[in-house]
C-alpha atoms as a PDB file:
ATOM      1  CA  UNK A   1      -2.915  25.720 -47.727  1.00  0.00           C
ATOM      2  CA  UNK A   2      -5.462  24.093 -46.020  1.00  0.00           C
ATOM      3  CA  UNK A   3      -3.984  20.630 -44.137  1.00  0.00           C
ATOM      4  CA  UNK A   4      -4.506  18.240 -40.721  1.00  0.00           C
ATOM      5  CA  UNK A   5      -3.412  16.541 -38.070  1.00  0.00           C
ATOM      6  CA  UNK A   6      -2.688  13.977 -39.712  1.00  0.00           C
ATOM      7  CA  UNK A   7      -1.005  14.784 -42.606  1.00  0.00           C
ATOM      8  CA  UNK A   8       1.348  16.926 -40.509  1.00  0.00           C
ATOM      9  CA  UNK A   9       2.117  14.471 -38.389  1.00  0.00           C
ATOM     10  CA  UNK A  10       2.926  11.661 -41.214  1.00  0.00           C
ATOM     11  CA  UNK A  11       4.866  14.407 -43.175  1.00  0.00           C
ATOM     12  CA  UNK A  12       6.798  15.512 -40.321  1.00  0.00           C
ATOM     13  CA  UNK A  13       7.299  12.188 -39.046  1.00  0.00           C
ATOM     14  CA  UNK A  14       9.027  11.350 -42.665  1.00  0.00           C
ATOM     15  CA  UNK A  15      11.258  14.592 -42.460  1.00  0.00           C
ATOM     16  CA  UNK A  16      12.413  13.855 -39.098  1.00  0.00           C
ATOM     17  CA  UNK A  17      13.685  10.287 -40.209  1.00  0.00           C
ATOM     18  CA  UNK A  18      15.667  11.950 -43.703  1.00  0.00           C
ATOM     19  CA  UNK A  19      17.236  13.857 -40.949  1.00  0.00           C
ATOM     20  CA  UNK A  20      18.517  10.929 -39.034  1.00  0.00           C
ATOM     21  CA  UNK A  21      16.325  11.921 -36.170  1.00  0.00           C
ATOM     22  CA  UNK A  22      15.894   9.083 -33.496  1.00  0.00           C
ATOM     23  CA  UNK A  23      12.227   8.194 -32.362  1.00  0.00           C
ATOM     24  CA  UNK A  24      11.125  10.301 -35.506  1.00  0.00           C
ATOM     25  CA  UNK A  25       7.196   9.807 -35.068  1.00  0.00           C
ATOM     26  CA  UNK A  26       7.339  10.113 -31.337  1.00  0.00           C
ATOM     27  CA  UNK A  27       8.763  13.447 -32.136  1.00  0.00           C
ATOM     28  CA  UNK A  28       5.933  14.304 -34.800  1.00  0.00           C
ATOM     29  CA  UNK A  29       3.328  13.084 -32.499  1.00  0.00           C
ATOM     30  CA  UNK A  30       4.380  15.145 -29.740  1.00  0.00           C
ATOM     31  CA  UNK A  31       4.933  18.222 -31.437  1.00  0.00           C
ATOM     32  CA  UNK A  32       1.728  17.929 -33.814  1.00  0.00           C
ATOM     33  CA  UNK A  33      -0.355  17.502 -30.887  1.00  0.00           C
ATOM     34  CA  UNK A  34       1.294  20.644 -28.669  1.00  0.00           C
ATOM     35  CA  UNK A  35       1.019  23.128 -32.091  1.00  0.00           C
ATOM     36  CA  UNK A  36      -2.788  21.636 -32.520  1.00  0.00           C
ATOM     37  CA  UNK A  37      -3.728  21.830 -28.592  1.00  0.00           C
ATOM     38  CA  UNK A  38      -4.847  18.502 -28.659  1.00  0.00           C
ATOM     39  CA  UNK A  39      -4.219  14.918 -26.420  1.00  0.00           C
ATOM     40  CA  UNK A  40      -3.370  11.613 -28.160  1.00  0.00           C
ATOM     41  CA  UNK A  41      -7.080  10.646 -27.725  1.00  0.00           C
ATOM     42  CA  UNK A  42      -8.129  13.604 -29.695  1.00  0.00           C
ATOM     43  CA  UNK A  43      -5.379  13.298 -32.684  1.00  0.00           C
ATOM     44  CA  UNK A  44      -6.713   9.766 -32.834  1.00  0.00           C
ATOM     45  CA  UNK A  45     -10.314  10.788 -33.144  1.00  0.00           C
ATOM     46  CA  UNK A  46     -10.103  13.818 -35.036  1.00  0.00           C
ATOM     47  CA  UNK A  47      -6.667  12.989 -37.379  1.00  0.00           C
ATOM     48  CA  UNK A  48      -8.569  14.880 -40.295  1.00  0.00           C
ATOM     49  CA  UNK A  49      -9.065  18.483 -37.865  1.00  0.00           C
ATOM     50  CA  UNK A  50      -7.717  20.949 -40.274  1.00  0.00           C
ATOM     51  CA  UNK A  51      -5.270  22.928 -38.456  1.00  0.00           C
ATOM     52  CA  UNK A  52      -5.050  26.782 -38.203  1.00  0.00           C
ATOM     53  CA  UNK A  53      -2.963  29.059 -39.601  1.00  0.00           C
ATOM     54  CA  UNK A  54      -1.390  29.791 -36.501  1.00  0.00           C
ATOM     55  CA  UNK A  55      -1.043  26.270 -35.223  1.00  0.00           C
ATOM     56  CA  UNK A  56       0.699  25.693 -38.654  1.00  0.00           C
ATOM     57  CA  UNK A  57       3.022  28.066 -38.452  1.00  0.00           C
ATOM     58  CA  UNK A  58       3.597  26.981 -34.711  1.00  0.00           C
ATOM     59  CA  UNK A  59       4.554  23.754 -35.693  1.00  0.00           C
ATOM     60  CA  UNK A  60       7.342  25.006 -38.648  1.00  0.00           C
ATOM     61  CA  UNK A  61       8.854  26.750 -35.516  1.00  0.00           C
ATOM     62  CA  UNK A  62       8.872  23.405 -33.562  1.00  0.00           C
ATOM     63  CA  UNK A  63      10.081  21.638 -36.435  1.00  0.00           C
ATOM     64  CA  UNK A  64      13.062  24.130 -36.716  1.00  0.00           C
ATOM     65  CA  UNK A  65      14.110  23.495 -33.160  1.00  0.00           C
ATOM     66  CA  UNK A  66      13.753  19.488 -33.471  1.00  0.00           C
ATOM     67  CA  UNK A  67      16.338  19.682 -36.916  1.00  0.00           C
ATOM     68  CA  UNK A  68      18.689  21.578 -34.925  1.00  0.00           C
ATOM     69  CA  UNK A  69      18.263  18.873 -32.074  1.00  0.00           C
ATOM     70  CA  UNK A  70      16.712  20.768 -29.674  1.00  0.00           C
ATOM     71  CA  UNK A  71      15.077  17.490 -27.412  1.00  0.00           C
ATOM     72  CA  UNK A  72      11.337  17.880 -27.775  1.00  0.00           C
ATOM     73  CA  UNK A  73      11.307  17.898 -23.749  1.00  0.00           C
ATOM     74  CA  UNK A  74      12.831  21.531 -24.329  1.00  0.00           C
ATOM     75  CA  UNK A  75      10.736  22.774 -27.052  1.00  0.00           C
ATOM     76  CA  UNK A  76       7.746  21.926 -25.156  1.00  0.00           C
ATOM     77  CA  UNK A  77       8.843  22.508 -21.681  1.00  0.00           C
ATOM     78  CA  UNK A  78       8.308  19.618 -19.951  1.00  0.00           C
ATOM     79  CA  UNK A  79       9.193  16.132 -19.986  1.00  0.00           C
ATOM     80  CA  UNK A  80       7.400  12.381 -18.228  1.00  0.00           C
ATOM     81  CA  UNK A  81       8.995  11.156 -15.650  1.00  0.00           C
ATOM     82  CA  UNK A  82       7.542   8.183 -13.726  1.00  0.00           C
ATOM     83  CA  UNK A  83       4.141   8.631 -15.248  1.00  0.00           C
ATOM     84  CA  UNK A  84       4.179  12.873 -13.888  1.00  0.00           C
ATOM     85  CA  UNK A  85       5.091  15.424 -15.934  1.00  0.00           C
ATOM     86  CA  UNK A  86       7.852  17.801 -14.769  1.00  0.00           C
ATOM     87  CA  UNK A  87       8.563  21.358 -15.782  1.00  0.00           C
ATOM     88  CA  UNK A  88      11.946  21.323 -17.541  1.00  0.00           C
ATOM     89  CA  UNK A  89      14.123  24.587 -18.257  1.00  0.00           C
ATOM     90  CA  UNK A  90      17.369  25.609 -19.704  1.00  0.00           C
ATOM     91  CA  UNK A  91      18.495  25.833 -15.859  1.00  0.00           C
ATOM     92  CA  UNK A  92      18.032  21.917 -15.404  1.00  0.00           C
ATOM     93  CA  UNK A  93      18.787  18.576 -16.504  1.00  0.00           C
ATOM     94  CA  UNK A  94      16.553  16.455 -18.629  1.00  0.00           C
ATOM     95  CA  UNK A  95      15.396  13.684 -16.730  1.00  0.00           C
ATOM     96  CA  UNK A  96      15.962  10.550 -17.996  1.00  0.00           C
ATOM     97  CA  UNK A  97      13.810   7.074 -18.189  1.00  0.00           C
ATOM     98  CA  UNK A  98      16.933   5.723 -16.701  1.00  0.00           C
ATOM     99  CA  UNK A  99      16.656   7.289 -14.154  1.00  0.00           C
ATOM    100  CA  UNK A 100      13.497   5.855 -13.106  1.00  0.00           C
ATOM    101  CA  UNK A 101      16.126   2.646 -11.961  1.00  0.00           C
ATOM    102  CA  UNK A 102      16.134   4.791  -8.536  1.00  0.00           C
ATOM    103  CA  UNK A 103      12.796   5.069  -8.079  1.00  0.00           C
ATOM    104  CA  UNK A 104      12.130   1.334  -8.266  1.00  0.00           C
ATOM    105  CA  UNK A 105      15.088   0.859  -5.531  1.00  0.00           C
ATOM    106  CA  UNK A 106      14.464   3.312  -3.535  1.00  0.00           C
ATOM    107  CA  UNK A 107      10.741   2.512  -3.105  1.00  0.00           C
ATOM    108  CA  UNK A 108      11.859  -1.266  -2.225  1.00  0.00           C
ATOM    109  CA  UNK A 109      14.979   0.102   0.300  1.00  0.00           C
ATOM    110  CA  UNK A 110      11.723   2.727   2.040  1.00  0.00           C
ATOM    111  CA  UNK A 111       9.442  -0.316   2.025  1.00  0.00           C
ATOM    112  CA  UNK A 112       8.892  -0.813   5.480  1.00  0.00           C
ATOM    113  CA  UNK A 113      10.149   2.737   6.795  1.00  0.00           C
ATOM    114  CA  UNK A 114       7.508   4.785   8.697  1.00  0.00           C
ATOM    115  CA  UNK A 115       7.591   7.784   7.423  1.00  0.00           C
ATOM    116  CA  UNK A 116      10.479   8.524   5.665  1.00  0.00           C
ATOM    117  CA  UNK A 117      12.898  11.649   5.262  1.00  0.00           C
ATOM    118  CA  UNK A 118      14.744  11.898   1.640  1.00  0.00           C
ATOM    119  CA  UNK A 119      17.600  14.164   0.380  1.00  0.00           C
ATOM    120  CA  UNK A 120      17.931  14.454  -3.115  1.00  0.00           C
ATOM    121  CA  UNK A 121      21.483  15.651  -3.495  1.00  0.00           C
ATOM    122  CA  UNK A 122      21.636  17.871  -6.925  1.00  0.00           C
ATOM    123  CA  UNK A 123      18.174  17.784  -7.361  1.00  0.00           C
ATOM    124  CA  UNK A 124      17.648  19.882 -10.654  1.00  0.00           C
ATOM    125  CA  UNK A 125      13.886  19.497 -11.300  1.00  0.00           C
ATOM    126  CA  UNK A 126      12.802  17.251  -8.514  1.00  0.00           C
ATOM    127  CA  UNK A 127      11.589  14.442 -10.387  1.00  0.00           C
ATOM    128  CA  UNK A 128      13.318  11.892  -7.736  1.00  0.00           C
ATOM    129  CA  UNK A 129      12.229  13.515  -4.686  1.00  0.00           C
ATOM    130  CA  UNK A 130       8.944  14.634  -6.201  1.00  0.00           C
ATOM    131  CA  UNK A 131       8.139  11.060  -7.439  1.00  0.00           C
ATOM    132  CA  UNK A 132       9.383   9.435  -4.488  1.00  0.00           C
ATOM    133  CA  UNK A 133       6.467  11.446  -2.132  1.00  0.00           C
ATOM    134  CA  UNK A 134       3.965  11.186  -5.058  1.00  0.00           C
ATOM    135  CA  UNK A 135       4.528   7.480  -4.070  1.00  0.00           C
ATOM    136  CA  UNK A 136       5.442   7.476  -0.659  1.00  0.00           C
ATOM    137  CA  UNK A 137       1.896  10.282   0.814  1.00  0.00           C
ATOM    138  CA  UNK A 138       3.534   9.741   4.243  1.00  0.00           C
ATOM    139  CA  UNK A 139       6.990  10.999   3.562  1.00  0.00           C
ATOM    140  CA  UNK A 140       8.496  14.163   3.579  1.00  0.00           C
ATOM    141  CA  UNK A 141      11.691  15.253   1.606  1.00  0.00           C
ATOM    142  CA  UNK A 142      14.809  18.198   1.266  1.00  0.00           C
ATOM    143  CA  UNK A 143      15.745  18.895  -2.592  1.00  0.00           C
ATOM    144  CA  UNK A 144      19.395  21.117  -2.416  1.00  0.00           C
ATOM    145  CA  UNK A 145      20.827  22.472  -5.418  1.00  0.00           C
ATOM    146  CA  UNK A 146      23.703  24.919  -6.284  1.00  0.00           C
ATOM    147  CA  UNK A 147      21.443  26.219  -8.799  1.00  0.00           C
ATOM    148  CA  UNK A 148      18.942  29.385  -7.203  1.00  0.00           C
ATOM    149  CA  UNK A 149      17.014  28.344 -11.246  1.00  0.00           C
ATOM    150  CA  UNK A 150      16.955  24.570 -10.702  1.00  0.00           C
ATOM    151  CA  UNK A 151      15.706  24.875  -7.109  1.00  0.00           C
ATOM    152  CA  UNK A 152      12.310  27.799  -8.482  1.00  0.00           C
ATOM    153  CA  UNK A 153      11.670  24.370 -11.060  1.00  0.00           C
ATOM    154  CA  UNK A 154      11.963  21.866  -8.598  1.00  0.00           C
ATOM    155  CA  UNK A 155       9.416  24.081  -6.110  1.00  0.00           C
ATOM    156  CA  UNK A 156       6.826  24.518  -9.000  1.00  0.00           C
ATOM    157  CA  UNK A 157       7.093  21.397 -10.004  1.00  0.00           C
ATOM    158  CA  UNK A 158       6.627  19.851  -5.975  1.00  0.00           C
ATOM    159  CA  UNK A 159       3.119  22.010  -5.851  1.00  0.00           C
ATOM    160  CA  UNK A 160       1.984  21.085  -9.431  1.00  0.00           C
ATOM    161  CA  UNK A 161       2.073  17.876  -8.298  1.00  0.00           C
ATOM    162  CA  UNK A 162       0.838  17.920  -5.109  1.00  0.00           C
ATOM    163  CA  UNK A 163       4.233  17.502  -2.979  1.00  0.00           C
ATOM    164  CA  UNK A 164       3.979  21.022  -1.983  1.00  0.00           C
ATOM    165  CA  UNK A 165       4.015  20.675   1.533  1.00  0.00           C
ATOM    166  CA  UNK A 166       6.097  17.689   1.980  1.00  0.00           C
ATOM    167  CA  UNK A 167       9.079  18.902   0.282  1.00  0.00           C
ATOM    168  CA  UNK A 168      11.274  21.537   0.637  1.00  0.00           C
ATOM    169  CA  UNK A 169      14.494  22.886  -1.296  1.00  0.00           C
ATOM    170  CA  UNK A 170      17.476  24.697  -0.381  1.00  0.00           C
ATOM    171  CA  UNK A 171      20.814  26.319  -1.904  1.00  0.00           C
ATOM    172  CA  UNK A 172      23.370  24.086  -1.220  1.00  0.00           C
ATOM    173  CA  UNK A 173      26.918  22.761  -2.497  1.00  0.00           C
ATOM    174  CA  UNK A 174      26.281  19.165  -2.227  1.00  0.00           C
ATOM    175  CA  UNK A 175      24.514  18.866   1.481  1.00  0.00           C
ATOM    176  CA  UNK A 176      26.638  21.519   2.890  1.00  0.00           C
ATOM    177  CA  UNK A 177      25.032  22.911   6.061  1.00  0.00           C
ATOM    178  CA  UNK A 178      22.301  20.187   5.933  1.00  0.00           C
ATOM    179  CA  UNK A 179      22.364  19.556   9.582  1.00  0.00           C
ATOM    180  CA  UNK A 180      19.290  16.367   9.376  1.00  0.00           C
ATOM    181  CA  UNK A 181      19.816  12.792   9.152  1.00  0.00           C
ATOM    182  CA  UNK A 182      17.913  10.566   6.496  1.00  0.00           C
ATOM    183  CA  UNK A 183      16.558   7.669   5.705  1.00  0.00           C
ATOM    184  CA  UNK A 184      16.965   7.951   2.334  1.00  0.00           C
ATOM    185  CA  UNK A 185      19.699   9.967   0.334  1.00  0.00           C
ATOM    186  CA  UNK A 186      19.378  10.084  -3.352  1.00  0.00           C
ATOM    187  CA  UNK A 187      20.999  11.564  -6.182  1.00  0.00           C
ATOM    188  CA  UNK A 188      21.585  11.984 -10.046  1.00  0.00           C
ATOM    189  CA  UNK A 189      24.941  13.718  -9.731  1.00  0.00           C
ATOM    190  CA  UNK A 190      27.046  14.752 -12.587  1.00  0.00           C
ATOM    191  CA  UNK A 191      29.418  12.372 -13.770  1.00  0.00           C
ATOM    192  CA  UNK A 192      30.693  12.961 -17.191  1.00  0.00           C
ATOM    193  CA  UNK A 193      34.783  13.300 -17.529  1.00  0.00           C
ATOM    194  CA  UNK A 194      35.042  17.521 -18.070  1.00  0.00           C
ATOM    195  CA  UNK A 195      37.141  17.183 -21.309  1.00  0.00           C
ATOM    196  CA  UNK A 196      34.673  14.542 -22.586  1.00  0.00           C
ATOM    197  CA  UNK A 197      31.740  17.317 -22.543  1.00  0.00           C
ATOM    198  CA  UNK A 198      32.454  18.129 -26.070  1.00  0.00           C
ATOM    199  CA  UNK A 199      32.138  14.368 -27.747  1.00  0.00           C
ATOM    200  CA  UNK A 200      28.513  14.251 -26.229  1.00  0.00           C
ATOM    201  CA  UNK A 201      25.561  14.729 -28.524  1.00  0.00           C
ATOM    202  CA  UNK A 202      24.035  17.609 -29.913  1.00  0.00           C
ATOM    203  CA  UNK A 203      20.594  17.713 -27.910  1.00  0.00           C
ATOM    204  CA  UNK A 204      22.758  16.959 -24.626  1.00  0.00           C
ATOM    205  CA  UNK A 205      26.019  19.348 -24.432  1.00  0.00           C
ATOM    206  CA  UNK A 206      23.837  21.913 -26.630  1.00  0.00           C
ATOM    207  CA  UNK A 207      21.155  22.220 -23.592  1.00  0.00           C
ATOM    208  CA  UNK A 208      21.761  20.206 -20.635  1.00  0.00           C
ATOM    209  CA  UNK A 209      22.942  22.822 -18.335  1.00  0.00           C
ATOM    210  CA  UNK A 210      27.012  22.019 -17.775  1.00  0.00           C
ATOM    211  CA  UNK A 211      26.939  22.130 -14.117  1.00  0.00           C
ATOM    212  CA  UNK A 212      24.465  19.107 -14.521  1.00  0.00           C
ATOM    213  CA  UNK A 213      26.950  17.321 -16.863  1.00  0.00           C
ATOM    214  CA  UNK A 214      30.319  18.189 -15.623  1.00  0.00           C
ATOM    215  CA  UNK A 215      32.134  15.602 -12.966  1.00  0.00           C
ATOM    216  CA  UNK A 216      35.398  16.871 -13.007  1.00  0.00           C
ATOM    217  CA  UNK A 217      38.433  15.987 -14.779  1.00  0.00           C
ATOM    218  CA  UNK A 218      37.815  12.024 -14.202  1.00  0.00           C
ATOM    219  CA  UNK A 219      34.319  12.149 -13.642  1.00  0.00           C
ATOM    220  CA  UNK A 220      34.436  11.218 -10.060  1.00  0.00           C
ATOM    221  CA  UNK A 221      34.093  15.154  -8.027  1.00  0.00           C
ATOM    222  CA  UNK A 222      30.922  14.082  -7.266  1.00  0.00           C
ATOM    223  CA  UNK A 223      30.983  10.931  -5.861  1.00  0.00           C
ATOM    224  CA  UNK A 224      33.798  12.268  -4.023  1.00  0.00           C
ATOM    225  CA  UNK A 225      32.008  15.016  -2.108  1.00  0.00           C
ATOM    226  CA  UNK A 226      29.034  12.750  -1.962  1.00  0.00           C
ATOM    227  CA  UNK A 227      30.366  10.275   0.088  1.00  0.00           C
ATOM    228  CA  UNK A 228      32.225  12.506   2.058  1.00  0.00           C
ATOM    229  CA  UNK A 229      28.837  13.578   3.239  1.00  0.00           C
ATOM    230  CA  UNK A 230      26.657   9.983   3.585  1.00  0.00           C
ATOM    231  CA  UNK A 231      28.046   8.812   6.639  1.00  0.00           C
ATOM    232  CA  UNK A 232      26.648  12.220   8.357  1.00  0.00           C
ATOM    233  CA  UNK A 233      23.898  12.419   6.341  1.00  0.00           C
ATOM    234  CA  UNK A 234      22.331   8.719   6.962  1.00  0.00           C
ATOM    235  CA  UNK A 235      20.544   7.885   9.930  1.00  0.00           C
ATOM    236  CA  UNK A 236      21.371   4.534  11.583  1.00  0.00           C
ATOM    237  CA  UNK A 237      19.447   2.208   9.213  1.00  0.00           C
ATOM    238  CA  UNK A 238      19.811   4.782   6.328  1.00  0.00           C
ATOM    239  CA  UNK A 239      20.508   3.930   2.699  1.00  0.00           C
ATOM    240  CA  UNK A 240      21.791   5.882  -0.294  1.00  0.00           C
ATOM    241  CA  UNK A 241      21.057   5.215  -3.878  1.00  0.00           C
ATOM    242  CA  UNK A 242      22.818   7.047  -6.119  1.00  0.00           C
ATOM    243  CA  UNK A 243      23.080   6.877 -10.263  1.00  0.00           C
ATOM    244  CA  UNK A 244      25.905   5.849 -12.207  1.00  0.00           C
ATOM    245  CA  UNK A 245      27.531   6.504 -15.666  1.00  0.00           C
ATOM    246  CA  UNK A 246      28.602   3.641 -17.676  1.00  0.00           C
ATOM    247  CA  UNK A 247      31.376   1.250 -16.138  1.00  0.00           C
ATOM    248  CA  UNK A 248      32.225   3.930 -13.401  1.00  0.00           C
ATOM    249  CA  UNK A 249      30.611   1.272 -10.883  1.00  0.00           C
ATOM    250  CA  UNK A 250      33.740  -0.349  -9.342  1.00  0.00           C
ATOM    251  CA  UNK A 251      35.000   3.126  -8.877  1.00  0.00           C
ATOM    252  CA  UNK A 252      32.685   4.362  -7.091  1.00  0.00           C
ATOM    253  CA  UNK A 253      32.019   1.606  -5.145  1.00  0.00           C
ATOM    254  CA  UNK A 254      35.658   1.508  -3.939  1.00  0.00           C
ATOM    255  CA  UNK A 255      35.313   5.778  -3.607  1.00  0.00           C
ATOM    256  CA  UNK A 256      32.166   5.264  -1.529  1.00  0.00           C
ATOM    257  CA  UNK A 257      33.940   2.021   0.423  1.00  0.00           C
ATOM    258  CA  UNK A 258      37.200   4.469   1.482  1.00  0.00           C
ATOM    259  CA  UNK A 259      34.753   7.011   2.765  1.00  0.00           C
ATOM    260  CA  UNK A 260      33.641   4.491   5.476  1.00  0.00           C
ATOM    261  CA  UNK A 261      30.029   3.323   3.776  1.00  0.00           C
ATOM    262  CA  UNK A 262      29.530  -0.199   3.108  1.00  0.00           C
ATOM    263  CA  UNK A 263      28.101  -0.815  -0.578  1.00  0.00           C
ATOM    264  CA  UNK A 264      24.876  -2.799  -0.637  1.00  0.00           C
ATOM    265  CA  UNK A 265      24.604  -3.297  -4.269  1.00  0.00           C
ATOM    266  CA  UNK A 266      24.954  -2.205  -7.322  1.00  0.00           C
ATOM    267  CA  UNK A 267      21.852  -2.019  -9.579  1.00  0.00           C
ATOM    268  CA  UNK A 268      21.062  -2.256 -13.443  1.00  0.00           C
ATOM    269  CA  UNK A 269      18.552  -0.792 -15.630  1.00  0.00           C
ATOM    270  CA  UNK A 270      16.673  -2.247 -18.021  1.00  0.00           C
ATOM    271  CA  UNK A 271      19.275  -2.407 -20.587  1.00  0.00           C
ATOM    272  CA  UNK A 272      21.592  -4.023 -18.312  1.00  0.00           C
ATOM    273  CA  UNK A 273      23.894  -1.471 -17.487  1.00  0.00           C
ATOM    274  CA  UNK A 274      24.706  -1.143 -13.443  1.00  0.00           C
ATOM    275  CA  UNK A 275      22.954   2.201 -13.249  1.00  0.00           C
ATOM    276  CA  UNK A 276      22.704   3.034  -9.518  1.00  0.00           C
ATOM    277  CA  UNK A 277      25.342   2.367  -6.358  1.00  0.00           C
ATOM    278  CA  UNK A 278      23.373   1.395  -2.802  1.00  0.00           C
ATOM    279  CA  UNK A 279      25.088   2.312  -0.019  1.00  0.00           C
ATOM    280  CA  UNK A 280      25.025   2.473   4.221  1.00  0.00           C
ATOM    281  CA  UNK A 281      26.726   2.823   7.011  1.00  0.00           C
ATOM    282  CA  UNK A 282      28.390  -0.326   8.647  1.00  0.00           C
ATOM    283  CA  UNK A 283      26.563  -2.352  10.841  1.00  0.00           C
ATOM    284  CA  UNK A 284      27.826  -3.368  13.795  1.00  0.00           C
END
């Protein structure tokens, strides 16, 4: 059967919204133009390119993945993150858009810092370290992970996009045996309650990688371990930013406030929700 980009795209796009998928042409787009080999420029172009046989049948095997809610990021291996694309494997967690909150604080907290060091604490593909010296050409970064997997992504994904030689990553539970001081500490840690693991969607508990997810039985391990380590971890005039699930930021703020840090601020997304914690050490 002879057919195009186009009409693949509009047919999948349909079948994907009978099926209660979310972002349903997104999807299509995506995958159409991944089985076809072709940018967004090109399936605009070209949307009556007859496909191959072999780009068909490419696509039924994509579409197979998406009903069973594999996240499109995993089909196709990598997923957008502050305008960069990032490598993403079963051994890490998807980044999210909301994520991207961090970013924008951390770049205003390293404003006027001369050359800043960063710890990413649990950083799983790299995408905050990695964008944070994409943005930052004079800084230099430490990614630590728990995971040997996460930490061969994050690597790649430093020298794909040109970070190479400004960041490095190391096995590590939390920041133990990180002997440096920083001016930035950032992290994405896990935070969802361990017996709440099991309510979460399909495309997240299915193939976000548990050790990513997990927080313990309230949710709070991390935060705990966390700022046990800040007030070693920060130099003088350092900062942390670290995310947040929903509602768990008076918790946190009072876990981080016990463990000697004073808490800057707390800082929402674009949807509102207070999605990252700012933290230092006291001045005196």
């Amino acid at each position: 059967m002879i057919t195009t980009r186009d009409h693949e795209y509009r047919m999948l796009a349909w079948r994907f919204k009978q099926a209660g998928i979310e972002n349903p042409a997104l999807d299509a787009r995506l995958l159409v133009q991944a089985a076809a080999d072709c940018d967004e420029i090109e399936m605009i172009r070209e949307p009556g390119k007859r496909l191959e046989e072999t780009e068909v049948e490419k696509l039924r095997q994509f579409e197979a993945r998406r009903m069973a809610h594999e996240p499109v990021s995993r089909i196709l291996g990598s997923r957008e993150f502050w305008g960069l694309i990032f490598e993403v494997t079963p051994a890490t967690l998807d980044p999210r858009p909301d994520s991207e909150t961090l970013i924008e604080r951390s770049l205003d907290l390293l404003r006027d810092v001369d050359a800043p060091r960063i710890l990413d604490i649990g950083t799983g593909t790299g995408c905050l370290l990695i964008s944070l010296l994409h943005e930052r050409k004079n800084a230099e970064g430490l990614g630590v992970d728990i995971s040997e997997a996460a930490l061969d992504v994050a690597a790649r994904n430093a020298a794909a996009l040109g970070c190479g030689g400004r960041a490095a990553f190391r096995r590590a539970s939390w920041a133990e045996g990180v002997g440096e001081r920083f001016d930035l500490v950032i992290s994405n840690p896990p935070y969802i309650p361990s017996a709440t693991i099991a309510t979460l969607d399909e495309e997240v508990k299915a193939f976000d990688p548990r050790l990513a997810l997990d927080g313990g039985a309230d949710g709070y391990d991390a935060y705990r371990a966390i700022g046990a380590e800040l007030p070693r971890l920060l130099k003088p005039k350092g900062q942390a930013v670290v995310e947040l699930g929903i509602g768990q930021d008076a918790d946190v703020a009072k876990i981080f406030s016990e463990a000697g840090l004073e808490v800057r601020d707390v800082v929402a997304d674009l949807a509102g929700i207070p999605r990252a914690i700012v933290a230092r050490l006291p001045r005196r």
